[in-house]
Protein backbone atom coordinates (compact mmCIF):
# COMPACT_ATOMS: atom_id res chain seq x y z
CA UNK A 1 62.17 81.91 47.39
CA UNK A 2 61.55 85.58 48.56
CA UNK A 3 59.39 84.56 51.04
CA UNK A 4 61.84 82.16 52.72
CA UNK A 5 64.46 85.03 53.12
CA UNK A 6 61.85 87.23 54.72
CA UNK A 7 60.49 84.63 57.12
CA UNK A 8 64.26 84.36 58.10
CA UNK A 9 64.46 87.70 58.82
CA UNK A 10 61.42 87.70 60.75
CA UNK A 11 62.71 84.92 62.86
CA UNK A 12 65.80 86.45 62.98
CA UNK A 13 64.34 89.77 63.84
CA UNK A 14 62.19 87.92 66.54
CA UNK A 15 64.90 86.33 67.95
CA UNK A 16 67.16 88.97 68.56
CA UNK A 17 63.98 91.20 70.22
CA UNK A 18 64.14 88.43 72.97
CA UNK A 19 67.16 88.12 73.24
CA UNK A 20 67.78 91.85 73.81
CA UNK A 21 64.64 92.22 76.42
CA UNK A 22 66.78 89.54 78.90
CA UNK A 23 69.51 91.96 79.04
CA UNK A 24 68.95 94.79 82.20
CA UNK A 25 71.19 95.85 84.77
CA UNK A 26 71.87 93.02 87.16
CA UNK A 27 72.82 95.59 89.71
CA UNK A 28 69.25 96.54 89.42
CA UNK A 29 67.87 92.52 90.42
CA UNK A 30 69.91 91.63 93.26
CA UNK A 31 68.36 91.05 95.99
CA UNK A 32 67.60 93.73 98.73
CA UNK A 33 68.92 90.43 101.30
CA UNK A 34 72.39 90.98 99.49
CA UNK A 35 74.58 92.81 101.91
CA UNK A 36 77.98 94.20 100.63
CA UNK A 37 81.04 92.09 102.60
CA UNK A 38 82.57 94.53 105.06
CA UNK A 39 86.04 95.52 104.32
CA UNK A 40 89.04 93.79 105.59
CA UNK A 41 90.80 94.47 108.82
CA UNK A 42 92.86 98.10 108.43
CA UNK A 43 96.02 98.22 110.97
CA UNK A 44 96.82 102.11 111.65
CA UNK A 45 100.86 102.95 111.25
CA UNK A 46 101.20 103.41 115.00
CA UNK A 47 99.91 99.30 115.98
CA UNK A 48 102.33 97.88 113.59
CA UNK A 49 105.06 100.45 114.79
CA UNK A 50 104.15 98.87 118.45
CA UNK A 51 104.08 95.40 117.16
CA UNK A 52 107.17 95.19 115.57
CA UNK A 53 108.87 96.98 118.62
CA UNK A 54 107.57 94.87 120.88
CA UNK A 55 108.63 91.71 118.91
CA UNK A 56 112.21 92.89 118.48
CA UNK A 57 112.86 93.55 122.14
CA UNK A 58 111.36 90.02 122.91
CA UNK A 59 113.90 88.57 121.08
CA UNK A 60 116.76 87.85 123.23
CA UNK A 61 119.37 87.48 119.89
CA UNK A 62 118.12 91.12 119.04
CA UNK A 63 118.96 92.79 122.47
CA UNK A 64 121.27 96.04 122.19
CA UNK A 65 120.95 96.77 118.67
CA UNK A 66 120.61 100.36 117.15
CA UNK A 67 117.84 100.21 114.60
CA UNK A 68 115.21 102.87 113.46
CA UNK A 69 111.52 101.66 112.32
CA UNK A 70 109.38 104.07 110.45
CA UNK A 71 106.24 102.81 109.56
CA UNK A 72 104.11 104.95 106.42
CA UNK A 73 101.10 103.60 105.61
CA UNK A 74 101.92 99.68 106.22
CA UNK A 75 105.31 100.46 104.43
CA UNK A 76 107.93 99.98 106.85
CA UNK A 77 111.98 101.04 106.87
CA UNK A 78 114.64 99.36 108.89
CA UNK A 79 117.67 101.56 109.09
CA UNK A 80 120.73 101.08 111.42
CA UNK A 81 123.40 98.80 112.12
CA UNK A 82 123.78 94.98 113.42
CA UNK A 83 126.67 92.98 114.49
CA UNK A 84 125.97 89.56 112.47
CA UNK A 85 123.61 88.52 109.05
CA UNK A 86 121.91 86.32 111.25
CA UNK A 87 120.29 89.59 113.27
CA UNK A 88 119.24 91.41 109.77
CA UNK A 89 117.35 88.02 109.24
CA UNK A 90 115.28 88.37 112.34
CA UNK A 91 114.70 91.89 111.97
CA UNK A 92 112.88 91.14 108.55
CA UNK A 93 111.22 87.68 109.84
CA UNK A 94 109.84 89.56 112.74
CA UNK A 95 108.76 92.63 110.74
CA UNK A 96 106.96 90.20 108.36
CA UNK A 97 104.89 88.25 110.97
CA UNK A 98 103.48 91.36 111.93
CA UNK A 99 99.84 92.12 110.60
CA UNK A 100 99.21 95.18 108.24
CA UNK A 101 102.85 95.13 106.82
CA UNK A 102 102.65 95.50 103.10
CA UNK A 103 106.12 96.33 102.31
CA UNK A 104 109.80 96.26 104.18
CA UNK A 105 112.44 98.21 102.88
CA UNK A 106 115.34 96.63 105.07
CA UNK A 107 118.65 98.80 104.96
CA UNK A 108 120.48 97.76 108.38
CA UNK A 109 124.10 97.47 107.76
CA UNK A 110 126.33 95.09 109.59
CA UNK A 111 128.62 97.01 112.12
């Protein structure tokens, strides 16, 4: 009976030693063909500042309002005031639509 728990262990003991010699870094075996994605495309405060300008004088319902856009690091701030809801919707459609915004704080009052 002795020997039965100690050819167990062996196997056991055998077992585990293979098991343990398939484990390595991966980071180590990839491939030297494996090239590291670039990263995506990084909009500077000053394009999306032009964008949304540019999109809020090109709408013709947006014409003659008084509103302030700071742009920080993809976070932008409307301030200022409108005369109707409908305008403080635009403003924040056309804000969103433009690429590299990651955030809108939207405080334009109505007049």
């Amino acid at each position: 009976m002795l020997n039965r728990y100690k050819l167990f262990s062996l196997v056991i003991l055998i077992m585990s030693a293979l098991a343990l010699t398939g484990c390595g870094n991966w980071a180590e075996s990839t491939h030297e063909s494996w090239v590291t994605p670039p990263p995506g495309v990084v909009y500077d405060d000053s394009t999306i500042y032009a964008r949304i300008t540019y999109a809020l004088h090109s709408d013709p319902d947006l014409q003659g309002i008084d509103v302030d856009i700071k742009v920080n690091d993809g976070e932008v701030l409307l301030s200022g005031t409108v005369n109707n809801k409908n305008q403080i919707t635009r403003l924040a459609m056309h804000t969103w639509i433009v690429d590299g915004v990651k955030n809108l704080d939207n405080q334009v009052t109505l007049k």
